[in-house]
Protein backbone atom coordinates (compact mmCIF):
# COMPACT_ATOMS: atom_id res chain seq x y z
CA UNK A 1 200.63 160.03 162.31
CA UNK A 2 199.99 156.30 161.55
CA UNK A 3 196.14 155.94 162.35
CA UNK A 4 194.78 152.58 163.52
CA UNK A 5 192.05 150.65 161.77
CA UNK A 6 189.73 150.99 164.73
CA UNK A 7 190.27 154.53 164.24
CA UNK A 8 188.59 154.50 160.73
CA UNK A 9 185.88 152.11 162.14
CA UNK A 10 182.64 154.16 163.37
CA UNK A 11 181.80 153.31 167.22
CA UNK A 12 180.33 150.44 168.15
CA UNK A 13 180.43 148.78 164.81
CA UNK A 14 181.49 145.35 164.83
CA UNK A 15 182.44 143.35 161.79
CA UNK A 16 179.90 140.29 162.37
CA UNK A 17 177.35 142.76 162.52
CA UNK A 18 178.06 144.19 159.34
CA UNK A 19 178.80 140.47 157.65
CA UNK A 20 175.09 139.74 159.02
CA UNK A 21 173.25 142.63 158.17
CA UNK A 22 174.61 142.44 154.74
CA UNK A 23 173.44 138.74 154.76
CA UNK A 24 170.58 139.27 155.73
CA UNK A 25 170.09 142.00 153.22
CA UNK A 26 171.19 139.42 150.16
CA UNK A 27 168.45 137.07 151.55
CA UNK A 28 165.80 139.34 151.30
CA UNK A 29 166.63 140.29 147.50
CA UNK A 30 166.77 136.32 146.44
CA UNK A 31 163.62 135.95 148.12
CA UNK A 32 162.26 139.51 146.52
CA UNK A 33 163.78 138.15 142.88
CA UNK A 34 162.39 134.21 143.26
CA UNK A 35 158.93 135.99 144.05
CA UNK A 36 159.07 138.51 141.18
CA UNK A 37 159.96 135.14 138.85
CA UNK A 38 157.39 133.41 140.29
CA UNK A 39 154.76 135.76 139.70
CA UNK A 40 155.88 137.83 136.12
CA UNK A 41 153.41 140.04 136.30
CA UNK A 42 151.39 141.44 133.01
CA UNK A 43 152.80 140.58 129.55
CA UNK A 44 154.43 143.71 127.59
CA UNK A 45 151.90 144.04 125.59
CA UNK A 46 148.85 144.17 128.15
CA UNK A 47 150.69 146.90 130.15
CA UNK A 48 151.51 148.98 127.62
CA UNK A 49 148.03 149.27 126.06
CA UNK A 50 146.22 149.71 129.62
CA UNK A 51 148.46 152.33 131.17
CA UNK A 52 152.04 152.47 129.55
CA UNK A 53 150.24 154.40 126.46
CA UNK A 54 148.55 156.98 128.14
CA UNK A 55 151.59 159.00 128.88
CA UNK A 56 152.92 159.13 125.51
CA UNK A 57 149.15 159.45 124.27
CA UNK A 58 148.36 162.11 126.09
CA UNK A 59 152.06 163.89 125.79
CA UNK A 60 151.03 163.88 121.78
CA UNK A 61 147.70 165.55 122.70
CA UNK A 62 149.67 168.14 124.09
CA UNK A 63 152.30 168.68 121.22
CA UNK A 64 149.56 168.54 118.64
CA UNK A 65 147.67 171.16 120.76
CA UNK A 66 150.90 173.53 120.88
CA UNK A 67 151.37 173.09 117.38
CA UNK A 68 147.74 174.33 116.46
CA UNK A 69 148.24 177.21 119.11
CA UNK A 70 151.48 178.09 117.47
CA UNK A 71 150.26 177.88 114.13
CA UNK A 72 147.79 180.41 115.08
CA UNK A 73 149.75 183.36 116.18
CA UNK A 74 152.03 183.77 113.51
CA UNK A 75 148.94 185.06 111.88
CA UNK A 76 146.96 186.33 114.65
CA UNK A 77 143.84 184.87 115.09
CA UNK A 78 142.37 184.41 118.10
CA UNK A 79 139.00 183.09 117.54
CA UNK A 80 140.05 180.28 114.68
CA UNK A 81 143.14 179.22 117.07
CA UNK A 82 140.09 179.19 120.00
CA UNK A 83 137.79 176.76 117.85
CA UNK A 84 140.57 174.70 116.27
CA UNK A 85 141.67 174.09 119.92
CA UNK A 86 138.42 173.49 121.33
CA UNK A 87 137.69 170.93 118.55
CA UNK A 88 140.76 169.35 118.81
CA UNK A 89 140.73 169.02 122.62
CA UNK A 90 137.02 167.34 121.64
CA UNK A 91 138.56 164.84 119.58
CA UNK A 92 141.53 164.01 121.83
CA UNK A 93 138.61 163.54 124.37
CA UNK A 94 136.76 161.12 122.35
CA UNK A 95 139.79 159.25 121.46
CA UNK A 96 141.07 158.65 125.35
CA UNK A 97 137.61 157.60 126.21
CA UNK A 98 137.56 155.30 123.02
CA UNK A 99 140.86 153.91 124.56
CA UNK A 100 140.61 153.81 128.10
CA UNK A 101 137.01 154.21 129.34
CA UNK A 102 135.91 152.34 132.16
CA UNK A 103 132.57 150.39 133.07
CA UNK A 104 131.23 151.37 135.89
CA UNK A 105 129.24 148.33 137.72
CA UNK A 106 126.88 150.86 139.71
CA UNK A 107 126.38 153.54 136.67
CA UNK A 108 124.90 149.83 134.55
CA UNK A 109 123.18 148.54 137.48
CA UNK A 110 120.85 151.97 137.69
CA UNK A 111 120.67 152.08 133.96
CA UNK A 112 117.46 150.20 132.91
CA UNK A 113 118.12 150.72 129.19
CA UNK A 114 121.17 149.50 127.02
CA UNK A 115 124.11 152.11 126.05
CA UNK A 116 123.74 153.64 122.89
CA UNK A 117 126.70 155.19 121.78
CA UNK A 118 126.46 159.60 122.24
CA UNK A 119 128.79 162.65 121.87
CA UNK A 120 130.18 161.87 125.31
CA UNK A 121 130.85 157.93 125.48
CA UNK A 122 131.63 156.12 121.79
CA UNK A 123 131.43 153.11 123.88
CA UNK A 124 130.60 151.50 127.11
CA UNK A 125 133.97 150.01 127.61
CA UNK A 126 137.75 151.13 126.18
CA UNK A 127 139.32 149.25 123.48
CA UNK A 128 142.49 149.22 126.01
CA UNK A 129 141.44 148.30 129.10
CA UNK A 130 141.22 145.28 130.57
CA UNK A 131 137.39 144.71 130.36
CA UNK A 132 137.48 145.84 126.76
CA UNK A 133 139.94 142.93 126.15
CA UNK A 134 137.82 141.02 127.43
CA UNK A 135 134.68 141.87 126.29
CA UNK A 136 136.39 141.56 122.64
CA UNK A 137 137.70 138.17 123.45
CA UNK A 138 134.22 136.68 124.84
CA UNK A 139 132.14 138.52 122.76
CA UNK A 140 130.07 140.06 125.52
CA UNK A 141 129.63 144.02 126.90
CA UNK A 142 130.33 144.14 130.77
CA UNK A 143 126.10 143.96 131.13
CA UNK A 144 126.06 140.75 129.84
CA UNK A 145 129.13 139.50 131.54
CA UNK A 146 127.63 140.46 134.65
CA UNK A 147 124.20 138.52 134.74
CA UNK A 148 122.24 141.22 133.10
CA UNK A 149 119.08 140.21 130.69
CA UNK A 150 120.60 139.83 127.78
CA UNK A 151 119.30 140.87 124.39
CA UNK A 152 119.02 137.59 122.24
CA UNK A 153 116.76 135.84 125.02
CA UNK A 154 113.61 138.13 124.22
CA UNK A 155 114.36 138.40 120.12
C-alpha cells in the first residue's frame, strides 16, 4: 500500500510549471506593491472626512433615530415619536448635506443668481468634500473657481 509521489501529483502537472506560475505570480505582487508605493494614494485624513465618515455618520443617524423611536413607546405616543422623528431625520439631513454636498457644474451654470443659503442646501459645497477643501483653502465658492463673474469686480 506504499503510494508513489506521482500518485499524489494531479495529471498533467509538472513541477516547472508550478515553480513558474508561482513566479510569475510573485512578480506581479512586487510590481502591484512598487506601484501602490509609488502612488500612496489620499492621506488618512482626506479619506476619512470625504467618504470613510459617512458610514459611521450615518450608522449614528440611525442609533439616535432608534433611540428616539424607543423612547417613545414605553409611553405610547405615536404622534410626538412621529414629529420627534421627522425633525430629527430633518436635522440629520441638513447635517449630511452640510458635510458632504456636492457642486454641481451644470445646476451653477443655469443658475443666473448666486446661492443663498435655504431650508434645503446650508451651503453650495460640503465642508468634507473635496471642493469644500478647497474652496476653504483658496478662499473661493466653486462659481468663482470656475470663471464665473465674480462679485468684487462690480462692487
Amino acid at each position: 500500500m506504499l503510494r508513489s509521489t506521482r500518485d499524489s501529483e494531479p495529471e498533467g502537472s509538472d513541477e516547472s510549471e508550478s515553480f513558474a506560475s508561482r513566479s510569475r505570480a510573485a512578480d506581479e505582487f512586487e510590481r502591484e506593491k512598487q506601484e501602490a508605493i509609488a502612488e500612496p494614494g489620499p492621506p488618512w485624513k482626506e479619506w476619512f472626512l470625504f467618504s470613510g465618515a459617512k458610514t459611521w455618520v450615518v450608522l449614528g443617524f440611525f442609533i439616535i433615530d432608534s433611540w428616539i423611536v424607543a423612547s417613545w413607546l414605553s409611553p405610547p405616543n405615536l404622534l410626538a415619536m412621529g414629529l420627534s422623528l421627522a425633525g430629527a431625520i430633518y436635522v440629520e439631513f441638513l447635517l449630511y448635506s452640510y458635510l458632504w454636498e456636492r457642486w454641481n457644474p451644470e445646476r451653477g451654470a443655469r443658475a443666473t443668481k448666486p446661492f443663498h443659503p435655504n431650508f434645503r442646501r446650508l451651503r453650495e459645497v460640503g465642508r468634507w468634500t473635496p471642493e469644500g477643501s478647497r474652496a476653504k483653502r483658496d478662499g473661493k465658492t466653486p462659481q468663482q473657481s470656475t470663471g464665473g463673474p465674480r462679485r468684487e469686480e462690480f462692487m
